[in-house]
PDB file of N, CA and C in Angstrom:
ATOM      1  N   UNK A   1     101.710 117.223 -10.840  1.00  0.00           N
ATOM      2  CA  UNK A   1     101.566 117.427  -9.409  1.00  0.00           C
ATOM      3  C   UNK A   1     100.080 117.357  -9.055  1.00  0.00           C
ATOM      4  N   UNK A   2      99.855 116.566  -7.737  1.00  0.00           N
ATOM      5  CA  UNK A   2      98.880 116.443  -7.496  1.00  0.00           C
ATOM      6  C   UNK A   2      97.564 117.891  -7.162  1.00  0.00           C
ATOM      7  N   UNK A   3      96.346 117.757  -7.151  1.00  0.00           N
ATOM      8  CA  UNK A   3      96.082 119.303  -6.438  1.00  0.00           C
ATOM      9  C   UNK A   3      96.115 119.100  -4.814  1.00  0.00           C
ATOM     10  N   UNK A   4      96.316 120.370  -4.311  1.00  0.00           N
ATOM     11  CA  UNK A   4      96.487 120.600  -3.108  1.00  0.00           C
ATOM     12  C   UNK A   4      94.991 120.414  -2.309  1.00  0.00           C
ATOM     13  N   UNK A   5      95.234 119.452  -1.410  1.00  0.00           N
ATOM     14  CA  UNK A   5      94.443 118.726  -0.248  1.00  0.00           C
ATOM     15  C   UNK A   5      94.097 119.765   1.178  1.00  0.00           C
ATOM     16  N   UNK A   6      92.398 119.610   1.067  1.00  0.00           N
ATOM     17  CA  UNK A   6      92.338 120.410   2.099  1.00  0.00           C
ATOM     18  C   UNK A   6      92.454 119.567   3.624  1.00  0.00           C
ATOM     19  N   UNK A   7      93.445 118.948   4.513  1.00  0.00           N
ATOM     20  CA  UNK A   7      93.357 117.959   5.498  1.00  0.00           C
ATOM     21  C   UNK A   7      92.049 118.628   6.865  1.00  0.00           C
ATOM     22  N   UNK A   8      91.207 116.825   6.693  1.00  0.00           N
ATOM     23  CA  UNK A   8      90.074 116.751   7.741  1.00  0.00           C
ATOM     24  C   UNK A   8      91.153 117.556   8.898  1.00  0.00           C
ATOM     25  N   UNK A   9      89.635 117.789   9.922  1.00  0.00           N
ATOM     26  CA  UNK A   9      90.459 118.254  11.747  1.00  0.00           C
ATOM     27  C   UNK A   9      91.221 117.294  11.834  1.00  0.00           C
ATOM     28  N   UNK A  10      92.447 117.897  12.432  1.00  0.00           N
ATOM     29  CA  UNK A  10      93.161 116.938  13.434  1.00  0.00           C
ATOM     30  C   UNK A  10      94.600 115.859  13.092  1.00  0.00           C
ATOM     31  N   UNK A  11      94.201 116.339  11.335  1.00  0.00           N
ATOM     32  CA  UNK A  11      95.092 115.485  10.496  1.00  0.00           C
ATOM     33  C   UNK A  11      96.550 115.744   9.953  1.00  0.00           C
ATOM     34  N   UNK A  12      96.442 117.253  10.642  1.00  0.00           N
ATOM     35  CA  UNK A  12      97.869 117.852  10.672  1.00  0.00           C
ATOM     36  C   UNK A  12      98.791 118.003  11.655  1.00  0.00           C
ATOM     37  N   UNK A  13      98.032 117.407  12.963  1.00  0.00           N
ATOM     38  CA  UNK A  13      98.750 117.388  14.197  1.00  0.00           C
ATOM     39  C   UNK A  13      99.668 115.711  14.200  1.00  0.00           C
ATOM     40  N   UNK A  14      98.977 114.713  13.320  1.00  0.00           N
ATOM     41  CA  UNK A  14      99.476 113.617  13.191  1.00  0.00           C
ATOM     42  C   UNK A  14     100.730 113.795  11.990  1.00  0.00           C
ATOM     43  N   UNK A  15     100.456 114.286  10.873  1.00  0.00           N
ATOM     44  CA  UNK A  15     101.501 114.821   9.825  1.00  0.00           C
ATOM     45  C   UNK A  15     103.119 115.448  10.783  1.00  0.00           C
ATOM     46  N   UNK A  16     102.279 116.130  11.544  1.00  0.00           N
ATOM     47  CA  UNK A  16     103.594 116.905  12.357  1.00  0.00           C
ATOM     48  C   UNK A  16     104.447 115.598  13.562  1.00  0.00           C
ATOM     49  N   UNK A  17     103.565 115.240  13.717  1.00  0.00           N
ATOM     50  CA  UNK A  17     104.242 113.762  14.910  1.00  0.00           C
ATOM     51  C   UNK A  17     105.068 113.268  14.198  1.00  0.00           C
ATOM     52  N   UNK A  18     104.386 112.812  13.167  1.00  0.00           N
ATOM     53  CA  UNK A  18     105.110 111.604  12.063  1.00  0.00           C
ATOM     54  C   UNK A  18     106.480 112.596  11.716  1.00  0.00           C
ATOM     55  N   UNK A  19     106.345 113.862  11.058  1.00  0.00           N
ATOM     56  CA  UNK A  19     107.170 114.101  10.334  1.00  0.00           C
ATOM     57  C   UNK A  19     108.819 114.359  11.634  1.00  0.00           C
ATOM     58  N   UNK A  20     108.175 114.754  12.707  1.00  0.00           N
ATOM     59  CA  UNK A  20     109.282 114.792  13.814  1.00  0.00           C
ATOM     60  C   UNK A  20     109.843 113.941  14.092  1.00  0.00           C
ATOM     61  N   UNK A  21     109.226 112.727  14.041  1.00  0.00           N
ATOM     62  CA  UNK A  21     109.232 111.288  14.823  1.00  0.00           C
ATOM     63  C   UNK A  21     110.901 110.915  13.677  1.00  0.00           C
ATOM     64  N   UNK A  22     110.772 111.621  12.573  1.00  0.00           N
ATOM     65  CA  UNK A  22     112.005 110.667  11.740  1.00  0.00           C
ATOM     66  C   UNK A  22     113.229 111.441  12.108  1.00  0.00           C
ATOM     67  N   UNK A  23     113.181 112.699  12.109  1.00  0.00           N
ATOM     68  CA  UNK A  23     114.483 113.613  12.938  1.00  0.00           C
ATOM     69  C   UNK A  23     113.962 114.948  13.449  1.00  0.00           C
ATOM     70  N   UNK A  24     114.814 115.156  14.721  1.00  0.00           N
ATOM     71  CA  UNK A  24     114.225 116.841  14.887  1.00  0.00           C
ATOM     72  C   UNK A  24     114.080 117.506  13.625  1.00  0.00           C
ATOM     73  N   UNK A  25     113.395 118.429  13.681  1.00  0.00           N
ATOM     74  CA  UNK A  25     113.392 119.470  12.677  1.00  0.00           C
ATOM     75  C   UNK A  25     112.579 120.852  12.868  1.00  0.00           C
ATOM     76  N   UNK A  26     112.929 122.048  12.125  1.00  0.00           N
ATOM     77  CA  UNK A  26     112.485 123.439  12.609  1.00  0.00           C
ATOM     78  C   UNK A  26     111.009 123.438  11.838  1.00  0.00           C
ATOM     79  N   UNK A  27     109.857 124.369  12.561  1.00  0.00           N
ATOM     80  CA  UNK A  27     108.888 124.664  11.744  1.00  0.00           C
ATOM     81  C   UNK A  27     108.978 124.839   9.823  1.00  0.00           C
ATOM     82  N   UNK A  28     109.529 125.679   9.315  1.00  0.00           N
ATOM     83  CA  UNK A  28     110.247 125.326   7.844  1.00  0.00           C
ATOM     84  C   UNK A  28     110.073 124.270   7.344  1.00  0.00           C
ATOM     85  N   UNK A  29     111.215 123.482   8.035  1.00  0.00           N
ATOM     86  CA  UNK A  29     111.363 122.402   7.831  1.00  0.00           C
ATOM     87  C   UNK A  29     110.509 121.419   7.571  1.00  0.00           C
ATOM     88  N   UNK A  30     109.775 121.140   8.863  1.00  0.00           N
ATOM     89  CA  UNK A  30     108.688 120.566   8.672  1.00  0.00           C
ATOM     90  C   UNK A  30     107.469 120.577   7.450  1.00  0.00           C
ATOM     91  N   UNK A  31     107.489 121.884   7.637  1.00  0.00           N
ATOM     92  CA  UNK A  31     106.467 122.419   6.576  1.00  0.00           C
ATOM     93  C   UNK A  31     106.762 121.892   4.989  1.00  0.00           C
ATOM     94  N   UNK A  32     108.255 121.997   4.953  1.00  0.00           N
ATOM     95  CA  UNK A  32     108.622 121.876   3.631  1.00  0.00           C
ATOM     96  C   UNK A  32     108.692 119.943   3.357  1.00  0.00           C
ATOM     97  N   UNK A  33     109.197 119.049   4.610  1.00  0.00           N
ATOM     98  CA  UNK A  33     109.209 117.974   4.288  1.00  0.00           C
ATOM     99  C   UNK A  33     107.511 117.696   4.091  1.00  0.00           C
ATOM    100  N   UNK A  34     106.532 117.309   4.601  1.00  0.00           N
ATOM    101  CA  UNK A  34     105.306 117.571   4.576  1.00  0.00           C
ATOM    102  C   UNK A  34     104.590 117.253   3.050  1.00  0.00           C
ATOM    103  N   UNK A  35     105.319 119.155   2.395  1.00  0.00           N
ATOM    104  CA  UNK A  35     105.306 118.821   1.057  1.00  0.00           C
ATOM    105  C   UNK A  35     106.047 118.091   0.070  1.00  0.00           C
ATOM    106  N   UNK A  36     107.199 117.543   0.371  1.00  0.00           N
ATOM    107  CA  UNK A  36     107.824 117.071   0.181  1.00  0.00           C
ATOM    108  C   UNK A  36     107.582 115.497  -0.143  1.00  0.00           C
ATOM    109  N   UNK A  37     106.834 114.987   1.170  1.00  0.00           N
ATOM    110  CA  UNK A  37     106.284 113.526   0.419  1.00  0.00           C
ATOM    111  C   UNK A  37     105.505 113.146   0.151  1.00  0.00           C
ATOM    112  N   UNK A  38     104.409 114.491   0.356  1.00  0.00           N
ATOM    113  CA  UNK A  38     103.016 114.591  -0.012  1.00  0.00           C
ATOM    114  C   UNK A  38     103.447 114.743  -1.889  1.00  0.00           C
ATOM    115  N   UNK A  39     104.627 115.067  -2.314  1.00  0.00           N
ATOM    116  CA  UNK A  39     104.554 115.520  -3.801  1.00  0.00           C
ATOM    117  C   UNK A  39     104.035 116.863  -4.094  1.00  0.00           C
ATOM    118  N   UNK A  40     103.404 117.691  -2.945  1.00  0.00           N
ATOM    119  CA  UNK A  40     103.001 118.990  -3.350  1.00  0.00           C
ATOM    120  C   UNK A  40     101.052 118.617  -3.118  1.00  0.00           C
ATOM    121  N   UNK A  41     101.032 117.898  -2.977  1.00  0.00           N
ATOM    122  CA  UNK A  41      99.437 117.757  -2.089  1.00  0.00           C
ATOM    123  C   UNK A  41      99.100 118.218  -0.680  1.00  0.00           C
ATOM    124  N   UNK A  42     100.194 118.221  -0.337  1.00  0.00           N
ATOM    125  CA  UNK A  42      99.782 118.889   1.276  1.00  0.00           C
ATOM    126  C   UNK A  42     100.864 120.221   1.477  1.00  0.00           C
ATOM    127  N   UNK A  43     100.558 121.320   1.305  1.00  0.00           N
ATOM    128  CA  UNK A  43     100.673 122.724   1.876  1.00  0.00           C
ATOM    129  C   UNK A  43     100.220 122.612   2.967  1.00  0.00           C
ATOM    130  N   UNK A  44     101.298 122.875   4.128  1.00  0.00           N
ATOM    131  CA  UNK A  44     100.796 123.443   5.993  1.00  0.00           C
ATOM    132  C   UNK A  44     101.512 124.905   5.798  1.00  0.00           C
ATOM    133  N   UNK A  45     100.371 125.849   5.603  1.00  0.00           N
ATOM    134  CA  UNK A  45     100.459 127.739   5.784  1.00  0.00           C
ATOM    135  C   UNK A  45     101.295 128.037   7.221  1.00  0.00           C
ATOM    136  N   UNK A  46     102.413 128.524   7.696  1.00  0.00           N
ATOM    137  CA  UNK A  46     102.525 129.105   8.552  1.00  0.00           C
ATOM    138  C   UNK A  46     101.375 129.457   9.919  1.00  0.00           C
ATOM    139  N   UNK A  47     100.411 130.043   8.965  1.00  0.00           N
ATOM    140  CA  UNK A  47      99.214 130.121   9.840  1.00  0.00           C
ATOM    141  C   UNK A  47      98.848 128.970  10.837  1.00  0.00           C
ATOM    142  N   UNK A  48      98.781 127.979   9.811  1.00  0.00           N
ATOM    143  CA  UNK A  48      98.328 126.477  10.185  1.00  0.00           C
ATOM    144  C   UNK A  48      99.374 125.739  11.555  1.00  0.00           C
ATOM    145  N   UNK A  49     100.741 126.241  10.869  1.00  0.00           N
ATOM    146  CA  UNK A  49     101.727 125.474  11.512  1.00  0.00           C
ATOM    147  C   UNK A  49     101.675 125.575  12.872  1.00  0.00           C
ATOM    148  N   UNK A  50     102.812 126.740  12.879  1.00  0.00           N
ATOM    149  CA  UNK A  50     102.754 127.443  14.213  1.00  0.00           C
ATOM    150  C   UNK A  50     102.001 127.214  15.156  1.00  0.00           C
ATOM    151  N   UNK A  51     100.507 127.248  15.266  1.00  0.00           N
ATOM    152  CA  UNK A  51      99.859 127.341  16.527  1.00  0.00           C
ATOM    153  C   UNK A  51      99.613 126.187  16.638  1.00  0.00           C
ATOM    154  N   UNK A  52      99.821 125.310  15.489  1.00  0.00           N
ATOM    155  CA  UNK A  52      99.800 123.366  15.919  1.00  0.00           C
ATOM    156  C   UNK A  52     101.249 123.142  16.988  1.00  0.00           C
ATOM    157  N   UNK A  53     102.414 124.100  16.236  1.00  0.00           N
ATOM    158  CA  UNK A  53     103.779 123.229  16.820  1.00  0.00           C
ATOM    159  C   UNK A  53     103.428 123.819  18.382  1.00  0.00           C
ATOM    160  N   UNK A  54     102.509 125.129  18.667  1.00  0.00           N
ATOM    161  CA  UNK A  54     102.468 124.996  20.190  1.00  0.00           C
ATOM    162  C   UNK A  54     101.719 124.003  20.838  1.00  0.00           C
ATOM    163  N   UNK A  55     100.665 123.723  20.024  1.00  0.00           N
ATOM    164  CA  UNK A  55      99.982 122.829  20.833  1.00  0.00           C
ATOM    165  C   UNK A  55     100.306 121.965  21.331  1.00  0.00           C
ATOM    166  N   UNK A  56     100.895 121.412  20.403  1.00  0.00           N
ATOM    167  CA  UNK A  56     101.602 119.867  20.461  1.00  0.00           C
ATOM    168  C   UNK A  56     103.183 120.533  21.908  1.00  0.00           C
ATOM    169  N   UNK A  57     103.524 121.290  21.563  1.00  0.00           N
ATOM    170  CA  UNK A  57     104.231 121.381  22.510  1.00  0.00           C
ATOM    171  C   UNK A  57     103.462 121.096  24.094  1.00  0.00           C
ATOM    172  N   UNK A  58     102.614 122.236  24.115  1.00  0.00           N
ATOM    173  CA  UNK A  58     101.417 122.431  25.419  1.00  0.00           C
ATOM    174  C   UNK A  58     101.147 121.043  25.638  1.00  0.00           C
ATOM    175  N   UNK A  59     100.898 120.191  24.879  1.00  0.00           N
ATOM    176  CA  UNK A  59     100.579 118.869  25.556  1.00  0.00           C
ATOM    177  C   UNK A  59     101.830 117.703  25.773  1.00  0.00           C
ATOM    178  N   UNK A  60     102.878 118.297  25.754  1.00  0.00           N
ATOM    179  CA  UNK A  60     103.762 117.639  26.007  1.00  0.00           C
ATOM    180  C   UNK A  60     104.354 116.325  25.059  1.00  0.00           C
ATOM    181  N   UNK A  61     103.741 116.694  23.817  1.00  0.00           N
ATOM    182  CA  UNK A  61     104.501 115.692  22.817  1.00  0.00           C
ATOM    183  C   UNK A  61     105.387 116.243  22.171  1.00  0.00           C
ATOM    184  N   UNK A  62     105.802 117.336  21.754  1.00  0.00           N
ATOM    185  CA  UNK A  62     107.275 118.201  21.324  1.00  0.00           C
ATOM    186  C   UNK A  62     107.969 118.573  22.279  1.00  0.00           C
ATOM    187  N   UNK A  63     109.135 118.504  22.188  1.00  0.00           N
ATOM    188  CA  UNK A  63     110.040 119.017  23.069  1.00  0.00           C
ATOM    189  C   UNK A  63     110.914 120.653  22.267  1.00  0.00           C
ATOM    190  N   UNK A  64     111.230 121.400  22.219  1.00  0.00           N
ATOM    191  CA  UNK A  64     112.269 122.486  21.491  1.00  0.00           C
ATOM    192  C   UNK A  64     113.377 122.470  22.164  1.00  0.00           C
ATOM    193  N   UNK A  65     113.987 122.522  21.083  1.00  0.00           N
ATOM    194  CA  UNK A  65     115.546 123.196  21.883  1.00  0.00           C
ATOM    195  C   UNK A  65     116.042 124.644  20.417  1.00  0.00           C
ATOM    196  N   UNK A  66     116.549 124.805  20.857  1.00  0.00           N
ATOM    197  CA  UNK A  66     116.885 126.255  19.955  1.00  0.00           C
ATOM    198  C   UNK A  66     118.483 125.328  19.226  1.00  0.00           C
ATOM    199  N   UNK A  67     118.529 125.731  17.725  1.00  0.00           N
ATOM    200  CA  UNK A  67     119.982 125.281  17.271  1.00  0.00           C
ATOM    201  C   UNK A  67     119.511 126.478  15.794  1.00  0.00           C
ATOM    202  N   UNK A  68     120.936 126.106  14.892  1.00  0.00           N
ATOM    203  CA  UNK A  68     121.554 126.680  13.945  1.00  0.00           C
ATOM    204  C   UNK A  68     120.439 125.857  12.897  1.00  0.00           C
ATOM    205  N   UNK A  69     119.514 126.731  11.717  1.00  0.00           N
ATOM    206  CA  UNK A  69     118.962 126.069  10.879  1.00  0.00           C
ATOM    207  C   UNK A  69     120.269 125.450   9.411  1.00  0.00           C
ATOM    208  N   UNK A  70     119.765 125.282   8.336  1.00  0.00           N
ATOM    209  CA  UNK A  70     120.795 125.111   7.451  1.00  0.00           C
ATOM    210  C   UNK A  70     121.180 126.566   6.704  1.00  0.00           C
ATOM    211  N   UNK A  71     120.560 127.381   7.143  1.00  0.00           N
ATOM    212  CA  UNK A  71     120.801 128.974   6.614  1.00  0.00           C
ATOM    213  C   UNK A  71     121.880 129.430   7.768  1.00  0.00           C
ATOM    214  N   UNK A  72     121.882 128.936   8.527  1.00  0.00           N
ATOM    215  CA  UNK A  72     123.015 129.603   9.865  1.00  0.00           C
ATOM    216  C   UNK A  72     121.976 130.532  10.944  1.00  0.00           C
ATOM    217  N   UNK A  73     120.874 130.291  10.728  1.00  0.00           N
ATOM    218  CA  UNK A  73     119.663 131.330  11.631  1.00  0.00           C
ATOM    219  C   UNK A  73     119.068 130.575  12.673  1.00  0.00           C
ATOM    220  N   UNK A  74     119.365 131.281  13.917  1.00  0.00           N
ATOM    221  CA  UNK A  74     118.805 130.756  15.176  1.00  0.00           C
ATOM    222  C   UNK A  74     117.011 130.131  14.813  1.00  0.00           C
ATOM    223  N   UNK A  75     117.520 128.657  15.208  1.00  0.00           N
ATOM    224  CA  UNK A  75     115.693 128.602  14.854  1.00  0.00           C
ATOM    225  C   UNK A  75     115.931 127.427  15.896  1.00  0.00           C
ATOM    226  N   UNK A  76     114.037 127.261  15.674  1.00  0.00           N
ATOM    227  CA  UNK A  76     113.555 126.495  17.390  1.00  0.00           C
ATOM    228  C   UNK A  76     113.255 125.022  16.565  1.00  0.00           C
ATOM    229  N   UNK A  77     113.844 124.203  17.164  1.00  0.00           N
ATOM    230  CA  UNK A  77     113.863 122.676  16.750  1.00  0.00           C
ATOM    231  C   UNK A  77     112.898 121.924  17.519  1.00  0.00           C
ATOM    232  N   UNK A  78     112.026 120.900  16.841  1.00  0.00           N
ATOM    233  CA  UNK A  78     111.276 119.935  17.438  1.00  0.00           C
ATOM    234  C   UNK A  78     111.340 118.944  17.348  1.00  0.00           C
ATOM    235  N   UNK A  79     111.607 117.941  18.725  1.00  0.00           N
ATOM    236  CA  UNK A  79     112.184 116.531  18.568  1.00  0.00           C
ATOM    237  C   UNK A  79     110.666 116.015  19.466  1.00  0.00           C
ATOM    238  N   UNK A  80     110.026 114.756  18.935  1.00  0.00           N
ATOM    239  CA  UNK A  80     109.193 114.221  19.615  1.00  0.00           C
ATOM    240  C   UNK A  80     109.680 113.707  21.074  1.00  0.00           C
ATOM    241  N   UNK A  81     109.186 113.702  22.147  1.00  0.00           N
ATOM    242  CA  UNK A  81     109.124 113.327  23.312  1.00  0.00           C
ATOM    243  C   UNK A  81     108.556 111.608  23.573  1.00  0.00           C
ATOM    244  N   UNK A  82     108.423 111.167  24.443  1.00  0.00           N
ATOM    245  CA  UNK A  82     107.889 109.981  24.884  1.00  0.00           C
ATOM    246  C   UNK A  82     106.293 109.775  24.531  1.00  0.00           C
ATOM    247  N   UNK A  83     105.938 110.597  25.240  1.00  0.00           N
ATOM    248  CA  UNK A  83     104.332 111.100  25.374  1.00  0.00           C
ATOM    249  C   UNK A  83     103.795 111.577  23.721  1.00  0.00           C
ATOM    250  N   UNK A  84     104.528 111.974  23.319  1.00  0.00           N
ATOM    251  CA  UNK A  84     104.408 112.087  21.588  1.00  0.00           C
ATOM    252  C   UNK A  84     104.396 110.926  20.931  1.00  0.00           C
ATOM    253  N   UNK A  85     105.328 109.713  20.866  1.00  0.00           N
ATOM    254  CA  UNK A  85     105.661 108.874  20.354  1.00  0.00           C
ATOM    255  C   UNK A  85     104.259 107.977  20.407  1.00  0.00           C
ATOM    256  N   UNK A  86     103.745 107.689  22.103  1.00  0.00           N
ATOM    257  CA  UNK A  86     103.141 106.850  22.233  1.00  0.00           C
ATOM    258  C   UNK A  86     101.681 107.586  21.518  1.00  0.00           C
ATOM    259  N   UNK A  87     101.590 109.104  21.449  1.00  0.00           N
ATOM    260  CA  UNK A  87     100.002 109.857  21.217  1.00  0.00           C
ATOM    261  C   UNK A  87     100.065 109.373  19.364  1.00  0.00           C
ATOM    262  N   UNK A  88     101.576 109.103  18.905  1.00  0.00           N
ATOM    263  CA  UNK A  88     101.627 108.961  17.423  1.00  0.00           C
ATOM    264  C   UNK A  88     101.426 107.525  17.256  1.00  0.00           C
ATOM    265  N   UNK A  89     101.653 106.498  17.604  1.00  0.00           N
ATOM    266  CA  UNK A  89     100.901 105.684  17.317  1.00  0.00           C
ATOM    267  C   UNK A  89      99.510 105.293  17.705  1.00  0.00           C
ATOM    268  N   UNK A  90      98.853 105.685  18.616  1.00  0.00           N
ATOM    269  CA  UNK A  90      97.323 105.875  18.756  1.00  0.00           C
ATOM    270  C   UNK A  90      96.813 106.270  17.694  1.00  0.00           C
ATOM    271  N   UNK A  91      97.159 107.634  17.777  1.00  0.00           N
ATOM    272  CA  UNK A  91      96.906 108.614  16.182  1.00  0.00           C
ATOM    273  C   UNK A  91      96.535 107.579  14.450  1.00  0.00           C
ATOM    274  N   UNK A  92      97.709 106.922  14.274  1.00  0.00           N
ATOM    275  CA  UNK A  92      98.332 106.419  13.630  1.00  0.00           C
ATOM    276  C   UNK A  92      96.921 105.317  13.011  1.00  0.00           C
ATOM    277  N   UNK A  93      96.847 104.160  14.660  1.00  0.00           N
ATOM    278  CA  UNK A  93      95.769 103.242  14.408  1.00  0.00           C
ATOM    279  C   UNK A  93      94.840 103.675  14.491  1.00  0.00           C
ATOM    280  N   UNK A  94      94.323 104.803  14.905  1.00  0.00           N
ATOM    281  CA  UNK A  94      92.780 105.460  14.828  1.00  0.00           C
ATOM    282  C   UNK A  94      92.521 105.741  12.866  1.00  0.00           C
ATOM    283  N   UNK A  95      94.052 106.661  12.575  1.00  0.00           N
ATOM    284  CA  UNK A  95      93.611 106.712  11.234  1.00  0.00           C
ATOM    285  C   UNK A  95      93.425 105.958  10.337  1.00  0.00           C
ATOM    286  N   UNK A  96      94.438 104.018  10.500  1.00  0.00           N
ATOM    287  CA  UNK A  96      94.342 103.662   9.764  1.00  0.00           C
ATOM    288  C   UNK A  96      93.007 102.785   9.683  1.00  0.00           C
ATOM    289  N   UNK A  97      92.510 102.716  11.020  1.00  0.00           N
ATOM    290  CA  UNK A  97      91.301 102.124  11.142  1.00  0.00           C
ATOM    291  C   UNK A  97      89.958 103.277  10.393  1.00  0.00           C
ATOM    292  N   UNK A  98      90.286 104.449  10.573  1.00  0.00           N
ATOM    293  CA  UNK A  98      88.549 105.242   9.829  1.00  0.00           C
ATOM    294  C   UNK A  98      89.292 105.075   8.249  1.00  0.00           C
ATOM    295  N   UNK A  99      90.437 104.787   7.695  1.00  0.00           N
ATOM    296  CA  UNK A  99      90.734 105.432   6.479  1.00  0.00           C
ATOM    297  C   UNK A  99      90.208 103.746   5.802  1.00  0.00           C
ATOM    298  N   UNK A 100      90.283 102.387   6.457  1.00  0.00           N
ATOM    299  CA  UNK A 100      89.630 101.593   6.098  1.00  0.00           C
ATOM    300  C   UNK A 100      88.466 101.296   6.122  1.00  0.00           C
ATOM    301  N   UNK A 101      87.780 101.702   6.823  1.00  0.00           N
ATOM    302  CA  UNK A 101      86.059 101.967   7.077  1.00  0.00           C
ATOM    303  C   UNK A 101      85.502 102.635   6.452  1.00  0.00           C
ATOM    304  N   UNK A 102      86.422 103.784   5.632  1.00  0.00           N
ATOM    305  CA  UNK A 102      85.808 104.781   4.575  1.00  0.00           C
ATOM    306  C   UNK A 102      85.797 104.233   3.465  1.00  0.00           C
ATOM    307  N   UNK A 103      87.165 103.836   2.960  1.00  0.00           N
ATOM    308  CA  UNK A 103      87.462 103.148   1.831  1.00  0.00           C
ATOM    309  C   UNK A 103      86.339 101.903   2.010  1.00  0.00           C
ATOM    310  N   UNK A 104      86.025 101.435   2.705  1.00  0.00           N
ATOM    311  CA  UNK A 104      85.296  99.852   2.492  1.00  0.00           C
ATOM    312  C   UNK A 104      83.940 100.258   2.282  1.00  0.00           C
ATOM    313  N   UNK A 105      83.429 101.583   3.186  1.00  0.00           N
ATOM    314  CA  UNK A 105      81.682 102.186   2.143  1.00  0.00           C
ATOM    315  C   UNK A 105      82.237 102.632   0.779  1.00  0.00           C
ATOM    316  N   UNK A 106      83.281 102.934   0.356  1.00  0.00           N
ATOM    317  CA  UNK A 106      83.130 103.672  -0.283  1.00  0.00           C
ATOM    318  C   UNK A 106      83.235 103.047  -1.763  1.00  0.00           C
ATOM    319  N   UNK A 107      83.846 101.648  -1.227  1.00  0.00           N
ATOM    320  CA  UNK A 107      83.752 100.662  -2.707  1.00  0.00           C
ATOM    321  C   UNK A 107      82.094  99.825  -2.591  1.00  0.00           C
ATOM    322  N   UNK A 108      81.327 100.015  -1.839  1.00  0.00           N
ATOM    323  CA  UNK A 108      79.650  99.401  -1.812  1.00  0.00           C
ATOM    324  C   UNK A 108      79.405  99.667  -3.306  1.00  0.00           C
ATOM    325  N   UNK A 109      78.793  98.802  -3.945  1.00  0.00           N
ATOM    326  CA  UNK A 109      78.086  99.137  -5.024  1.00  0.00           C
ATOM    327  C   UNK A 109      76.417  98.926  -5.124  1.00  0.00           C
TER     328      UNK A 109
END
């Protein structure tokens, strides 16, 4: 297993788009898919989560609705919105554009 990644600003609000964008899903959830295809490189703490899934709510790219988790426990679900979709691919080409600009100093010899 890989070691656990500390993610630059800003890089967990895109993790959370993406990871919504494939099906609703509860904070948990999220958290756990996350690690899940990270392989165990990316841990999002509760701490971390939470006050991202409001944000992202506050700006109108999550939507909640309340349903049944897979434990049978009232939990709050997040399905991306319109305004999400379009902020996740911005997101998306901003990163893949600095993550090639890094990588390309970073092979200079």
């Amino acid at each position: 297993m890989p070691p656990r990644l500390d993610l630059p600003q800003g890089t967990l609000d895109l993790l959370i788009l993406k990871t919504v964008a494939l099906e609703a899903l509860h904070g948990c959830a999220i958290s756990d898919r996350i690690a899940q295809i990270s392989q165990g490189a990316v841990a999002v703490p509760p701490g971390s989560l939470y006050p991202a899934l409001h944000r992202l709510e506050r700006r109108g790219w999550l939507r909640p609705r309340w349903g049944a988790s897979e434990s049978n426990r009232k939990a709050k679900f997040y399905e991306l919105t319109r305004a999400g979709r379009l902020q996740l691919e911005s997101e998306t080409g901003a990163w893949r554009q600095l993550t090639w600009a890094v990588g390309a100093i970073l092979e200079q010899e």
